[in-house]
Every structure is written in C-alpha cells, then in structure tokens.
C-alpha atoms as a PDB file:
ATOM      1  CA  UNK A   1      -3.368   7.886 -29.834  1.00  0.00           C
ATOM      2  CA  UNK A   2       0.132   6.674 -28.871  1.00  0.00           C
ATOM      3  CA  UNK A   3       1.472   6.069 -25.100  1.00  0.00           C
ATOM      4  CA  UNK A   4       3.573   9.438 -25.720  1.00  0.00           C
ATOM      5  CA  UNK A   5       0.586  11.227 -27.120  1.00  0.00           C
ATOM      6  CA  UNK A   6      -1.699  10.784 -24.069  1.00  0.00           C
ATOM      7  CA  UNK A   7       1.287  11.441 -21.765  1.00  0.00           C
ATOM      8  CA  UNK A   8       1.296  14.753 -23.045  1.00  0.00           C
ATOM      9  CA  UNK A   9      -2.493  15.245 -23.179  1.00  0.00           C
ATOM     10  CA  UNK A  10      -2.386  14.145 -19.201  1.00  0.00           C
ATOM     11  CA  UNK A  11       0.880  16.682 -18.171  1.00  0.00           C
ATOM     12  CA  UNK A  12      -1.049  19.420 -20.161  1.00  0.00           C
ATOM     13  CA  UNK A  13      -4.216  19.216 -18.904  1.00  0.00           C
ATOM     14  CA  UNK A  14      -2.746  18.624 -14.982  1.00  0.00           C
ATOM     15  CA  UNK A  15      -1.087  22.191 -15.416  1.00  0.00           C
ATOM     16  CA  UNK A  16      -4.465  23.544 -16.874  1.00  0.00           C
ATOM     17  CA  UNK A  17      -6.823  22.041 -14.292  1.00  0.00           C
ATOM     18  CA  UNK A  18      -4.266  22.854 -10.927  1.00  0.00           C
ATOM     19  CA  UNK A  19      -4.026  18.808 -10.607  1.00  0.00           C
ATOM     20  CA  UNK A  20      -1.436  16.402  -8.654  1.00  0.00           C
ATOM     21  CA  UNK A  21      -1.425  13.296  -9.820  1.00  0.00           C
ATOM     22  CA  UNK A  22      -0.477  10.477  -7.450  1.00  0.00           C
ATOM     23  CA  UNK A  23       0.634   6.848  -8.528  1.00  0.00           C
ATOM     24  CA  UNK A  24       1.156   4.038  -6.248  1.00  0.00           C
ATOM     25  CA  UNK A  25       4.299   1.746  -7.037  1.00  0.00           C
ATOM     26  CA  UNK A  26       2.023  -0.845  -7.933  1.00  0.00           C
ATOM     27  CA  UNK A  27       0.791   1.473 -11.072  1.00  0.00           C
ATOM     28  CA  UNK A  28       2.587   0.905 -14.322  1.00  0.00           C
ATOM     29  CA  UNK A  29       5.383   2.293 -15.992  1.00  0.00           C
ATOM     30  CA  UNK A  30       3.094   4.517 -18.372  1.00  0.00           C
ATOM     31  CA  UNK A  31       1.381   5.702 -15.666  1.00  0.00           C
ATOM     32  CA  UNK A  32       3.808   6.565 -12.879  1.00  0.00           C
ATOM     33  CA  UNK A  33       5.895   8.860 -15.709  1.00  0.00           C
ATOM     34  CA  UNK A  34       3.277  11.035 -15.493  1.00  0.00           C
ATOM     35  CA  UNK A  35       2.780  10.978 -11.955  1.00  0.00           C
ATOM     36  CA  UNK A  36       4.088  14.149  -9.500  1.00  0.00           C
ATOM     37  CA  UNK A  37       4.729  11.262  -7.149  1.00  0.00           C
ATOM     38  CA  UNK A  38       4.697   7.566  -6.866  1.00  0.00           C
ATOM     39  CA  UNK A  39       5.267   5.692  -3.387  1.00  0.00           C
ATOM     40  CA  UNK A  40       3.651   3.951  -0.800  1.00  0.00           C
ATOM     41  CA  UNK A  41      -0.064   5.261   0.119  1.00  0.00           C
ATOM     42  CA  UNK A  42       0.556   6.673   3.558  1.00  0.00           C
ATOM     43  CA  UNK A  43       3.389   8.322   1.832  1.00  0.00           C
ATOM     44  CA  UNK A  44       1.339   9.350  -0.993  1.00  0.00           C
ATOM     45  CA  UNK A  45      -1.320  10.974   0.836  1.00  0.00           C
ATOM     46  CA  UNK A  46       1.343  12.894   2.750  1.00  0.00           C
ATOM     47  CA  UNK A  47       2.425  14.364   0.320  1.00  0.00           C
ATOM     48  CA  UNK A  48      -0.799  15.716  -1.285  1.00  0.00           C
ATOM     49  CA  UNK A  49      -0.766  17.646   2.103  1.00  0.00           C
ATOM     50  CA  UNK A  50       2.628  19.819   0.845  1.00  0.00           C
ATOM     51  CA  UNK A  51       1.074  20.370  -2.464  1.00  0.00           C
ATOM     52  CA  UNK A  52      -0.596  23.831  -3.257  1.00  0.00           C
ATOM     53  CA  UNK A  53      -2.645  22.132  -6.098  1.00  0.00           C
ATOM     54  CA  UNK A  54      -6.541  22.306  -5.858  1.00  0.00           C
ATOM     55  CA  UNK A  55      -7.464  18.542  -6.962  1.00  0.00           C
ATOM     56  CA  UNK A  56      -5.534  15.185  -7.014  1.00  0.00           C
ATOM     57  CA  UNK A  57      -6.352  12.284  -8.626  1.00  0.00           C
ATOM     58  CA  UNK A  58      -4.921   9.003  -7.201  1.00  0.00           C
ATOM     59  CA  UNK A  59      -3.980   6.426  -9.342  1.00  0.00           C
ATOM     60  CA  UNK A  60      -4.237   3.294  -6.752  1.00  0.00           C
ATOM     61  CA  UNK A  61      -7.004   1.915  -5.446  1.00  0.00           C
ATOM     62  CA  UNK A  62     -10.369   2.883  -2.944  1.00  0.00           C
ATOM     63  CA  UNK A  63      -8.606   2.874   0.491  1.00  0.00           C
ATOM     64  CA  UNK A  64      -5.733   4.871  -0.660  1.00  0.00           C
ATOM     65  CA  UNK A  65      -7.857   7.614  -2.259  1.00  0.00           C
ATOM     66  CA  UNK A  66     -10.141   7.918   0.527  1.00  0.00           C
ATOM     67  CA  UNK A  67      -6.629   8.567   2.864  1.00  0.00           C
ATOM     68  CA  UNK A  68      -5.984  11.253   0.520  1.00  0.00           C
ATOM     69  CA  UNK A  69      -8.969  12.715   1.147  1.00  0.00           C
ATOM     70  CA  UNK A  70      -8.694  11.855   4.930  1.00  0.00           C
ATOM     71  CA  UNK A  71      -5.588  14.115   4.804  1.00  0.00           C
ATOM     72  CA  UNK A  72      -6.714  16.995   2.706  1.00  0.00           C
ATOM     73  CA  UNK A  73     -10.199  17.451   3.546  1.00  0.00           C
ATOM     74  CA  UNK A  74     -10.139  21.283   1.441  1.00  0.00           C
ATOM     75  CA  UNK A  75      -9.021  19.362  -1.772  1.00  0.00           C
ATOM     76  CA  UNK A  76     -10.855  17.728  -4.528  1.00  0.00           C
ATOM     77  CA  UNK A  77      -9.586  13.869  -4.457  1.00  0.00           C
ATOM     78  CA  UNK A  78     -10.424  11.487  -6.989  1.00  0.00           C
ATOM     79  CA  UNK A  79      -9.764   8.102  -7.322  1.00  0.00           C
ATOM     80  CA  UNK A  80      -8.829   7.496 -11.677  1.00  0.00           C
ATOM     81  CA  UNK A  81     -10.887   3.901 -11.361  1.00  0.00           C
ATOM     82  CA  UNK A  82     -13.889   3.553  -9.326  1.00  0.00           C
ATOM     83  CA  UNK A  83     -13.670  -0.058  -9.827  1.00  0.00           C
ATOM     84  CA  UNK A  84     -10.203  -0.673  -7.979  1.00  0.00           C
ATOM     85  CA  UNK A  85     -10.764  -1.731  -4.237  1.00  0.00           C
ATOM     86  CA  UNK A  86      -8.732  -3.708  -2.232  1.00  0.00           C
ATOM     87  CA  UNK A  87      -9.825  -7.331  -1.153  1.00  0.00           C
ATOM     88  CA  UNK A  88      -8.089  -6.912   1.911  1.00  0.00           C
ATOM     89  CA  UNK A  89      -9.298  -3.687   3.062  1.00  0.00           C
ATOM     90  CA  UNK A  90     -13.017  -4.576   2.589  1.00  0.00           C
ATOM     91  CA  UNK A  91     -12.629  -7.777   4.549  1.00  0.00           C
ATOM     92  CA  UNK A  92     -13.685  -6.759   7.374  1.00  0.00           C
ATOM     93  CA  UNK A  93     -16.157  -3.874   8.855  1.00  0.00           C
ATOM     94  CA  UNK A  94     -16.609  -1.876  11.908  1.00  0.00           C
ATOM     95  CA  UNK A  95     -19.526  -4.191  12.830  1.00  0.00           C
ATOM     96  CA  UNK A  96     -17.655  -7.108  12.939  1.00  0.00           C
ATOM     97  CA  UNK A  97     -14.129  -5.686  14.630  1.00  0.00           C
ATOM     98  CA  UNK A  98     -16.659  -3.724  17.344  1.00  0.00           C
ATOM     99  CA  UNK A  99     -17.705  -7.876  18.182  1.00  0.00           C
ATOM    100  CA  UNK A 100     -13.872  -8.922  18.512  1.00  0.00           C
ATOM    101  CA  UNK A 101     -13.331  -5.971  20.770  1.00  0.00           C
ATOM    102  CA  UNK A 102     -16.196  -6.839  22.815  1.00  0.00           C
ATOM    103  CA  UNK A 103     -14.141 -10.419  23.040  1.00  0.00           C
ATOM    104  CA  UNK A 104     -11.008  -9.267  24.195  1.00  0.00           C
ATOM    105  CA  UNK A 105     -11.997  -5.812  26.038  1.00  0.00           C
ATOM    106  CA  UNK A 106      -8.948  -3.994  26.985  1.00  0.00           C
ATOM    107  CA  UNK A 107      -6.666  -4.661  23.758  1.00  0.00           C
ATOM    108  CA  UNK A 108      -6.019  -1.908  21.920  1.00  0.00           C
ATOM    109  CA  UNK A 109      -6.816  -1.848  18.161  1.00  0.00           C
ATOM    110  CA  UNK A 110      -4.172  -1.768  15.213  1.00  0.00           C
ATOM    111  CA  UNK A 111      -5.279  -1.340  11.930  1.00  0.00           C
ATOM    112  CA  UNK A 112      -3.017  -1.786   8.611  1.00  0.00           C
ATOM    113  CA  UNK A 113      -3.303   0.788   6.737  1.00  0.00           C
ATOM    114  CA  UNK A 114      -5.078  -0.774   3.694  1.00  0.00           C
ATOM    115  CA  UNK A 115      -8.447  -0.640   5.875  1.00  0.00           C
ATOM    116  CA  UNK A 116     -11.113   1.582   4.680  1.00  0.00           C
ATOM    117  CA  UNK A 117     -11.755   4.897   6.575  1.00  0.00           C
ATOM    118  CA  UNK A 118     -15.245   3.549   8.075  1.00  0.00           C
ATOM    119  CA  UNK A 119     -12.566   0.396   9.910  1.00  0.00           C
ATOM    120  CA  UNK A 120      -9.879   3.160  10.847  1.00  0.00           C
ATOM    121  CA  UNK A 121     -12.815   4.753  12.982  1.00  0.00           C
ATOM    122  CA  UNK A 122     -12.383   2.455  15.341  1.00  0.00           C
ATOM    123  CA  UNK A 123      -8.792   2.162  15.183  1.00  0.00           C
ATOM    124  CA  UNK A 124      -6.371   2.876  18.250  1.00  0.00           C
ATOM    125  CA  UNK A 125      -3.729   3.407  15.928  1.00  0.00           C
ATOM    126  CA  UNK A 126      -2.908   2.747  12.056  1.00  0.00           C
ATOM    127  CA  UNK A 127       0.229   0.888  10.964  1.00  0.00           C
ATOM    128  CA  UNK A 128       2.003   0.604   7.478  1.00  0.00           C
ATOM    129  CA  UNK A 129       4.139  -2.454   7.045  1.00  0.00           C
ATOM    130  CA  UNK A 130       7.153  -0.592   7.222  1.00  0.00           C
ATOM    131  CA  UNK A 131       6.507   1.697  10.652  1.00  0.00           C
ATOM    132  CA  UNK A 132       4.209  -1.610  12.619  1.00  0.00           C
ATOM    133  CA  UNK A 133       7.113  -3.310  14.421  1.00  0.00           C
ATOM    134  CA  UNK A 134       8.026   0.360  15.447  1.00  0.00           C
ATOM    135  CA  UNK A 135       4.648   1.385  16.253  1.00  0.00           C
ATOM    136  CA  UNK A 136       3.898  -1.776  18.132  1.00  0.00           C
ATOM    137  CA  UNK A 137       6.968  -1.376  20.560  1.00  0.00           C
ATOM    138  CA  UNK A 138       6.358   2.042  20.966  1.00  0.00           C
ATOM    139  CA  UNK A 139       2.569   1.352  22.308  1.00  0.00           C
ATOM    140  CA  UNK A 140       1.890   1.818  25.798  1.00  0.00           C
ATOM    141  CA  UNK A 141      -0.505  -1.060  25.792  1.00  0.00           C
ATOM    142  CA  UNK A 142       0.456  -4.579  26.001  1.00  0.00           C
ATOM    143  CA  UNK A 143      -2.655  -6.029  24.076  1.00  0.00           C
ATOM    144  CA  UNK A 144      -2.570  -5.680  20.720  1.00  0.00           C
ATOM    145  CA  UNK A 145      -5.665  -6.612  17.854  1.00  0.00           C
ATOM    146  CA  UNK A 146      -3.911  -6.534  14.887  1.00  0.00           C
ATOM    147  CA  UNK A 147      -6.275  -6.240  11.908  1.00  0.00           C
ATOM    148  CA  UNK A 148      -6.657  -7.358   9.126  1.00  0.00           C
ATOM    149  CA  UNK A 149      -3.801  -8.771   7.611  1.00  0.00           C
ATOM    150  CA  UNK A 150      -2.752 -12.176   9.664  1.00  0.00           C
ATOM    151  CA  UNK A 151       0.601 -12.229   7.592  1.00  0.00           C
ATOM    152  CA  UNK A 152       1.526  -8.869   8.561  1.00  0.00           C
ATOM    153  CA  UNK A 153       0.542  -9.390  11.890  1.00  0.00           C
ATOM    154  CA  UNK A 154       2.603 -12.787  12.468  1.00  0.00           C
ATOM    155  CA  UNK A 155       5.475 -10.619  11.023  1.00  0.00           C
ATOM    156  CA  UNK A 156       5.216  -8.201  13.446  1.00  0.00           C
ATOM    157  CA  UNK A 157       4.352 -10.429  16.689  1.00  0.00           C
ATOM    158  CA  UNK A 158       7.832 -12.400  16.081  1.00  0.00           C
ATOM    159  CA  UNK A 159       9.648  -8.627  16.212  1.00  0.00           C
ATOM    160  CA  UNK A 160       7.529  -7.576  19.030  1.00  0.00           C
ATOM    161  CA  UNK A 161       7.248 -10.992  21.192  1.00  0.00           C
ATOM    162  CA  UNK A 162       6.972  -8.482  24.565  1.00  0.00           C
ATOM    163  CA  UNK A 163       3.592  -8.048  23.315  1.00  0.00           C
ATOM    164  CA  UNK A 164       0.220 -10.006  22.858  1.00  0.00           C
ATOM    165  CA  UNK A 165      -0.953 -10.186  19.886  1.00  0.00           C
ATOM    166  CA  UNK A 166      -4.859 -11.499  18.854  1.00  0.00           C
ATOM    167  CA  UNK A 167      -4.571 -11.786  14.748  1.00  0.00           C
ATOM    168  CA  UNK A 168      -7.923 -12.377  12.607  1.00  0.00           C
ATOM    169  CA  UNK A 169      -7.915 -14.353   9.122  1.00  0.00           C
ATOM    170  CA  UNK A 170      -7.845 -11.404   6.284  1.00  0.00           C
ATOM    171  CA  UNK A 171      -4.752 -10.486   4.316  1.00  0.00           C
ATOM    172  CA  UNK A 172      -3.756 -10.029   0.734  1.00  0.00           C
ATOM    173  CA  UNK A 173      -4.592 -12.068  -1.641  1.00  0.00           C
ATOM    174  CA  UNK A 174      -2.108 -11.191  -4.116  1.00  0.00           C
ATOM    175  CA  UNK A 175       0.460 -11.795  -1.730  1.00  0.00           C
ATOM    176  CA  UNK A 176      -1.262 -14.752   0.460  1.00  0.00           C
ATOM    177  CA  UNK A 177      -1.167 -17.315  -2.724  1.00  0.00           C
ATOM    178  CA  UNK A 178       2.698 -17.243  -2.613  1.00  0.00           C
ATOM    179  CA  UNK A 179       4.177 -20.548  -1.206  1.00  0.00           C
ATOM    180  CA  UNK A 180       7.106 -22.180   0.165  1.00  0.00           C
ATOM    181  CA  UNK A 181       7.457 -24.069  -3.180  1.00  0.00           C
ATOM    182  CA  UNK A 182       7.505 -20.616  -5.158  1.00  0.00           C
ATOM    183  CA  UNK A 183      10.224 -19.798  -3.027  1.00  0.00           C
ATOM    184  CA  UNK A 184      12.363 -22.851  -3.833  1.00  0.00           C
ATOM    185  CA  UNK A 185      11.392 -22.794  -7.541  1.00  0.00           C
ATOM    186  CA  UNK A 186      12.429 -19.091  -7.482  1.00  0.00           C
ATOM    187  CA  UNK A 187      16.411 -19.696  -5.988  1.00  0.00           C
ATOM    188  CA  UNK A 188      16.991 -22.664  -8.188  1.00  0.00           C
ATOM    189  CA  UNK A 189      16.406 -21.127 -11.121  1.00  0.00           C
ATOM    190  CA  UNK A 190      18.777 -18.391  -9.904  1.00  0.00           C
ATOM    191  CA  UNK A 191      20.632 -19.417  -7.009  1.00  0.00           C
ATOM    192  CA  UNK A 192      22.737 -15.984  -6.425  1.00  0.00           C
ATOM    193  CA  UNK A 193      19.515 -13.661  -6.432  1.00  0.00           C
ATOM    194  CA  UNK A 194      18.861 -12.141  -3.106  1.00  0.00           C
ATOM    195  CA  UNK A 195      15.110 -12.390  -2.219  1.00  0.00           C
ATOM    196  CA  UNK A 196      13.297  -9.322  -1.023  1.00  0.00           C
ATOM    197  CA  UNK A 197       9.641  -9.931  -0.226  1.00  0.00           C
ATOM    198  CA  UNK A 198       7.125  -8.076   1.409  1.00  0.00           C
ATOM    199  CA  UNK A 199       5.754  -8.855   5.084  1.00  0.00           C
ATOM    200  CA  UNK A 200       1.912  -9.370   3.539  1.00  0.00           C
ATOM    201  CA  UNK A 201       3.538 -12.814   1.927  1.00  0.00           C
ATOM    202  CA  UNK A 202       3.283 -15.826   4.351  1.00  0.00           C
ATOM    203  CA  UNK A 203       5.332 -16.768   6.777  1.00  0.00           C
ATOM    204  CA  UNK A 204       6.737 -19.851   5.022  1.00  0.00           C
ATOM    205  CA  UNK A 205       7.837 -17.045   2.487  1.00  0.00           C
ATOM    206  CA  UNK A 206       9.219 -14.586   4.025  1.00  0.00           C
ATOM    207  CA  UNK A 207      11.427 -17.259   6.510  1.00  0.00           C
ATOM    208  CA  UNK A 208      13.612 -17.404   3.401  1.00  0.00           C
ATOM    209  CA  UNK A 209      14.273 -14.138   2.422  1.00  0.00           C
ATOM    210  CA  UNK A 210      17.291 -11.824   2.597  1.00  0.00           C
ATOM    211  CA  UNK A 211      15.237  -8.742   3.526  1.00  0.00           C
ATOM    212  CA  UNK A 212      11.436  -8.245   4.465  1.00  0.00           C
ATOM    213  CA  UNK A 213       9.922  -4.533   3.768  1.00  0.00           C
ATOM    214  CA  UNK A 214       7.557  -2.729   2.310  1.00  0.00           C
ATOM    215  CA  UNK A 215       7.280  -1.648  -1.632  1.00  0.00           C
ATOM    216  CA  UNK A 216       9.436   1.381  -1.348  1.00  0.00           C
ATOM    217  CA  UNK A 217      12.028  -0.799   1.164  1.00  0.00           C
ATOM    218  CA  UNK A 218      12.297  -3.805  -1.247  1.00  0.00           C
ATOM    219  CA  UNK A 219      12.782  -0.871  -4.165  1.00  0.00           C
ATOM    220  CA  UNK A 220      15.802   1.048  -2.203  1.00  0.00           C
ATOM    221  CA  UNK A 221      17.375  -1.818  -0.831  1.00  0.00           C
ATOM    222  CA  UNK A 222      17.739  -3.172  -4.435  1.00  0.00           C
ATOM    223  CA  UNK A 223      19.308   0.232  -5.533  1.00  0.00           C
ATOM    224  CA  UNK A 224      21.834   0.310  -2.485  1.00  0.00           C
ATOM    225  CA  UNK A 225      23.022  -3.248  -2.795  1.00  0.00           C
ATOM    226  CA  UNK A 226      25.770  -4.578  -3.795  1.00  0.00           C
ATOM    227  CA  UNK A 227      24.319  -7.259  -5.401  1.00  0.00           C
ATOM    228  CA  UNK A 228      23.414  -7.673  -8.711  1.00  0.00           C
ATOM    229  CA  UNK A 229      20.523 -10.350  -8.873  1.00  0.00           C
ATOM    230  CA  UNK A 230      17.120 -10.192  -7.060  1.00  0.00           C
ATOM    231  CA  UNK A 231      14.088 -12.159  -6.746  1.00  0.00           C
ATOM    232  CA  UNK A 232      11.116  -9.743  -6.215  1.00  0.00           C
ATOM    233  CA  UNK A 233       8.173 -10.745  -3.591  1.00  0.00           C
ATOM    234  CA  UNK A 234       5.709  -8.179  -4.174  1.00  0.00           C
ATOM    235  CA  UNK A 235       3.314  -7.285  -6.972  1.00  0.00           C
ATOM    236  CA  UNK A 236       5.323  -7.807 -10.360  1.00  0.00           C
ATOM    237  CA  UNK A 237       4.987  -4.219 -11.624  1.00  0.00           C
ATOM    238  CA  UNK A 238       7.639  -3.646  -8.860  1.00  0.00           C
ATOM    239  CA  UNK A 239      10.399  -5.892 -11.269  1.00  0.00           C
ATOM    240  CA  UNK A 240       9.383  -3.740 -14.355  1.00  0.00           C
ATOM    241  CA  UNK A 241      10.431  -0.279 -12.398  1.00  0.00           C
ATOM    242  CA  UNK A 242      13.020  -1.854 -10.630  1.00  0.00           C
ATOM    243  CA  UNK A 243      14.332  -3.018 -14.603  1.00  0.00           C
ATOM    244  CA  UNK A 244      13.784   0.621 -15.946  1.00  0.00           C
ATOM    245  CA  UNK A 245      15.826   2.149 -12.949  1.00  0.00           C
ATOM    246  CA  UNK A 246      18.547  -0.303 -12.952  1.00  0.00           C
ATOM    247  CA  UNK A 247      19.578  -1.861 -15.721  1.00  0.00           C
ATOM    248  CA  UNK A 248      22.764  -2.786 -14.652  1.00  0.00           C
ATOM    249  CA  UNK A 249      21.262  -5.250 -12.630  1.00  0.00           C
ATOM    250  CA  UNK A 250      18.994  -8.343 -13.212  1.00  0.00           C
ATOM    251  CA  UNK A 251      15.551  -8.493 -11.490  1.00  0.00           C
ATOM    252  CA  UNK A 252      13.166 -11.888 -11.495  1.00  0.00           C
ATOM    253  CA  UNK A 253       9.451 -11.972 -10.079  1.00  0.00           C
ATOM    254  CA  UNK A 254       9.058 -15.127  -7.611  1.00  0.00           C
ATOM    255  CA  UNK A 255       5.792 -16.044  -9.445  1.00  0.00           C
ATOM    256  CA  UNK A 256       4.323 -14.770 -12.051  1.00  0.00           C
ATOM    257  CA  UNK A 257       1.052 -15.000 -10.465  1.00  0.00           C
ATOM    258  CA  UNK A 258       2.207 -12.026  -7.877  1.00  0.00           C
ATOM    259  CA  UNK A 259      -0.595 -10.102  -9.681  1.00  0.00           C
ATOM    260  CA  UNK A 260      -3.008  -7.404  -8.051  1.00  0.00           C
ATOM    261  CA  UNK A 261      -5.650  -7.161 -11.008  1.00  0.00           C
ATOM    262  CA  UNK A 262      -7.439  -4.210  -9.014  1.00  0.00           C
ATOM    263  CA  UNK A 263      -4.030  -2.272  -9.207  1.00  0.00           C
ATOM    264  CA  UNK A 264      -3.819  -3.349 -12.810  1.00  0.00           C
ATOM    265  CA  UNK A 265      -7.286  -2.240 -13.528  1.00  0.00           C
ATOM    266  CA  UNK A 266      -6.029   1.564 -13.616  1.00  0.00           C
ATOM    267  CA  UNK A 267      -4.953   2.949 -16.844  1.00  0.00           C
ATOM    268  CA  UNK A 268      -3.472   5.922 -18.377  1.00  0.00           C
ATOM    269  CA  UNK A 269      -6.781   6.223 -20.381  1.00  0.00           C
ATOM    270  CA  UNK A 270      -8.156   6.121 -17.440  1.00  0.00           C
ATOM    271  CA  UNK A 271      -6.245   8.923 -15.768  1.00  0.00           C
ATOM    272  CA  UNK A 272      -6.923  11.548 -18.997  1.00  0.00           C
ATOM    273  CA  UNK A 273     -10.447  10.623 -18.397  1.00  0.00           C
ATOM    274  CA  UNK A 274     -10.063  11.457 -15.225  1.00  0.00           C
ATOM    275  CA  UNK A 275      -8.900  14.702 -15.733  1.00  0.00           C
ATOM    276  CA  UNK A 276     -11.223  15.569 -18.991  1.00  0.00           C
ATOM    277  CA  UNK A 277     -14.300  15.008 -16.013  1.00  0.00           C
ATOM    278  CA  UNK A 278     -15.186  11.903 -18.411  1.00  0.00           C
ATOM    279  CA  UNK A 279     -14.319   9.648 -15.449  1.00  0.00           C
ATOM    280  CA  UNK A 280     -13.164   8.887 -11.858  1.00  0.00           C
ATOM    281  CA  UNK A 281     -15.055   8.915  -8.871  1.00  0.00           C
ATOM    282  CA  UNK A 282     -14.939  12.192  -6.399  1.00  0.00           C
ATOM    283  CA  UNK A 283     -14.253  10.833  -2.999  1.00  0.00           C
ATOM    284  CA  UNK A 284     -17.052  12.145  -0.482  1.00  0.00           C
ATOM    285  CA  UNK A 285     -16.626  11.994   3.098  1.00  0.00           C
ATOM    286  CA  UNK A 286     -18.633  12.821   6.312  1.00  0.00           C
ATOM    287  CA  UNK A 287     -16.176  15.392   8.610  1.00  0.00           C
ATOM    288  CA  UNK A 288     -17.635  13.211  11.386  1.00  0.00           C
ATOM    289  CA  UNK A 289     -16.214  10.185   9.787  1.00  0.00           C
ATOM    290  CA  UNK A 290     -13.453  12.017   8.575  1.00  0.00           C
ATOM    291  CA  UNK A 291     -11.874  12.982  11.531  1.00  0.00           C
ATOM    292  CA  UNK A 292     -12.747  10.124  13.541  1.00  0.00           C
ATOM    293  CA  UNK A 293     -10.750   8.086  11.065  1.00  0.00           C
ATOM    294  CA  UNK A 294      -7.895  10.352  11.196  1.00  0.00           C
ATOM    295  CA  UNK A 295      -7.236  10.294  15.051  1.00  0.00           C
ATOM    296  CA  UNK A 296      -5.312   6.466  14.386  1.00  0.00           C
ATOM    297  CA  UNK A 297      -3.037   7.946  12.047  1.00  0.00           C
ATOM    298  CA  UNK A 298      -1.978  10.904  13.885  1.00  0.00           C
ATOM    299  CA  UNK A 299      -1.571   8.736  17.108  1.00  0.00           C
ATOM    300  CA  UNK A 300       0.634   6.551  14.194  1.00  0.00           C
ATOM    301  CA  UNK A 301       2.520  10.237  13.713  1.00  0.00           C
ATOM    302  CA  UNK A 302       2.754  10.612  17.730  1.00  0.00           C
ATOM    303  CA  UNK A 303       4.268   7.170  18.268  1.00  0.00           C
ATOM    304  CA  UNK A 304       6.753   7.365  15.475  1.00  0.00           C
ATOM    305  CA  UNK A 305       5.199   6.729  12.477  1.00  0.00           C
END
C-alpha cells in the first residue's frame, strides 16, 4: 500500500471504531495528518478529556500514553508502539526519589512531566517545560527537588533564583548530546538564523539562543516572527513540520544527531495496526495509582499550569 492508501484505511477505520488519534509533535509528517490532534503531551492528554470518542490511541511514547489514561480513566487508551519509552522518564523510580526525600526532608517534590505515573505518585506537583518557571514561583514552598531532568531544572533555577533548588543527574538524551560546538557550527553556516532550542538542551546551548521553549513554543514563535531563517534545537521532525507549514521561510536542524529513535520508532503501519486490534498495547492502571498520580497535576492546574 501507498502512504495515501493507509491514510485512508486509518481515517476510515477511526470513524468506524469511535477512535481519537493523538500525535505528539515529535511524530512524523505521515502520521500527524492523520492525527485529531498533535501537540505537546500534557496538552495532548487534555484534550482526550473534551473528546466524546470511546478509545484513543497515542502516537508518542509510554509516559505520555499512560497520562492519557491518567486523565480519562472511562476511556480505552492505547499506546500505537509498545516499544517507545522514554530514557528520561524511566531514569529514575519512586524507590530511589523516596531516598533523596529522606535527604533533604522538607523540600517539596517537582516532577517533569516525562516521569512515569508510578514517579508522579510521589510528586508535589508536575511541571511541563513551558508552565515550570511559572509553577515554581507560584509554589508556596521555598525548597524545591526538581526531578529528573538537570537541564530543565538549571533552566528553571536561573528564572526562579528566590528559590532552592536540589537537581539530580537524568535528562534527555536526545537533547543532552547537543554542545556548545553544535551551536557555533550551526550560526556559521547560517549566521542570520535565529536559534530556538528547547530548555532539555544544556546550558552551554541554550546560553546562545534567541528564544528557549517548549516544542509547541519553538513551533509558534517561528510562525509569528518576523524572521525568515531558524536554527531548530529540538528533535529534527520539528524542522520537517515547521518546512511543510512555512515554506516561505528556511528552517535548519542544529545537528543532525537531534534524533529521538523511540519517537521515531512509531509508524503509520503501526497506528492501522493499532486500530485493526493487530497491535498496540492497552494501557492498564491501578485507580489507586491512578489517582495518586493525578493529585501533582491538578495541584500543576491549581498553581497555574
């Protein structure tokens, strides 16, 4: 079969079987066409909650699915590859956060929101990288343990520096491997890009860029702006939609290893096998664990979020 030919098998069969299909930005282009949403994954489980459909499939990886599923206990959420986790989010466990705590009693836990739903349990409050500066100030508490992502973390503590911050080794990967050197390689090959990069890149990284956001804020700034180069630091799939949206203007990646191969590992074949119940993986969840998980992100909602 052709691209087009198993678009149309997926759109018919999501009608047939009551499905929404959700694609993270990281997804591809064949893929997010045939999404009923693509964005961020807080976003993205959000709106499976103002859907009416019976099952959703996300198309993303383990952490985001089971957030779906967090958020719409009544619906039937699968995740399209059962093979697509999330290095960061399975870094660290409840066993060995419950150990830090015991080190620094009194500070209140902040968890990313690419943490699985076991680490959000004990969780004061859950964070995306575009609401955690916000979230942070808005805390009553002055201690903050920032898991997991270190990156994220710094980024945060230099916008925040009314607070303590205690920030553990974990992070991206993807994002982690990008250096200073990228970064000058990057402008002097194209000196009047603007460089957008996301707050999971390093330090070193993001020092140099002309705005620091998350997926769907490095996507809409380069749609408002003037501008009409940009160097994209974040997962390269971002400079192929950013390419098919704008053509008008001219979009670079700032290394060409800014690859997430467990985001990549999702395909459209694998979303009709999804929805043929040839593949996928139903996500299954304890209501105990379930709705302890859940209390950090609707304290996120209460401060802001």
């Amino acid at each position: 079969m052709t691209i087009e030919q198993v678009q149309k098998k997926i759109c018919r069969l999501k009608a047939e079987t009551d499905t929404c299909i959700l694609a993270h930005s990281y997804m591809t282009e064949d893929i997010c066409e045939v999404a009923d949403f693509v964005g961020d994954s807080y976003a993205l489980a959000v709106k499976a909650t103002k859907t009416d459909n019976k099952n959703v499939i996300m198309c993303g990886v383990r952490f985001m699915a089971e957030m779906v599923k967090m958020l719409n206990p009544e619906k039937r959420v699968l995740l399209a590859n059962p093979e697509a986790g999330c290095p960061m989010a399975e870094q660290m466990d409840r066993q060995l956060i419950q150990q830090v705590k015991e080190q620094y009693p009194g500070y209140a836990v902040v968890a990313y929101v690419n943490t699985t739903a076991e680490l959000k349990t004990i969780a004061d409050v859950c964070v995306t990288s575009s609401s955690a500066v916000n979230i942070c100030r808005a805390m009553p508490q002055k201690d903050i343990l920032f898991i997991p992502d270190i990156n994220l973390g710094t980024y945060v503590k230099e916008h925040v520096p009314e607070k303590n911050f205690k920030l553990l080794s974990g992070g991206c990967p993807t994002h982690a491997k990008i250096s200073e050197k990228d970064v000058a390689a990057a402008k002097s090959a194209h000196p009047e890009a603007l460089l957008l990069v996301h707050p999971e890149c390093r330090p070193e990284v993001t020092k140099h860029a002309d705005y620091v956001g998350s997926t769907t804020g490095i996507m809409d700034f380069a749609a408002k702006s003037g501008a009409k180069e940009f160097i994209i630091g974040t997962e390269n799939s971002i400079v192929q939609h950013l390419q098919f949206a704008h053509p008008e203007k001219t979009f670079y990646a700032l290394s060409k290893d800014l690859v997430c191969n467990n985001m990549r590992s999702t395909t459209l074949v694998d979303v009709l096998a999804c929805l043929s119940g040839k593949g996928g993986e139903e996500m299954v969840m304890d209501e105990d664990t379930r709705l302890a998980a859940v209390k950090c992100i609707e304290k996120m909602m209460e401060y802001g979020g």
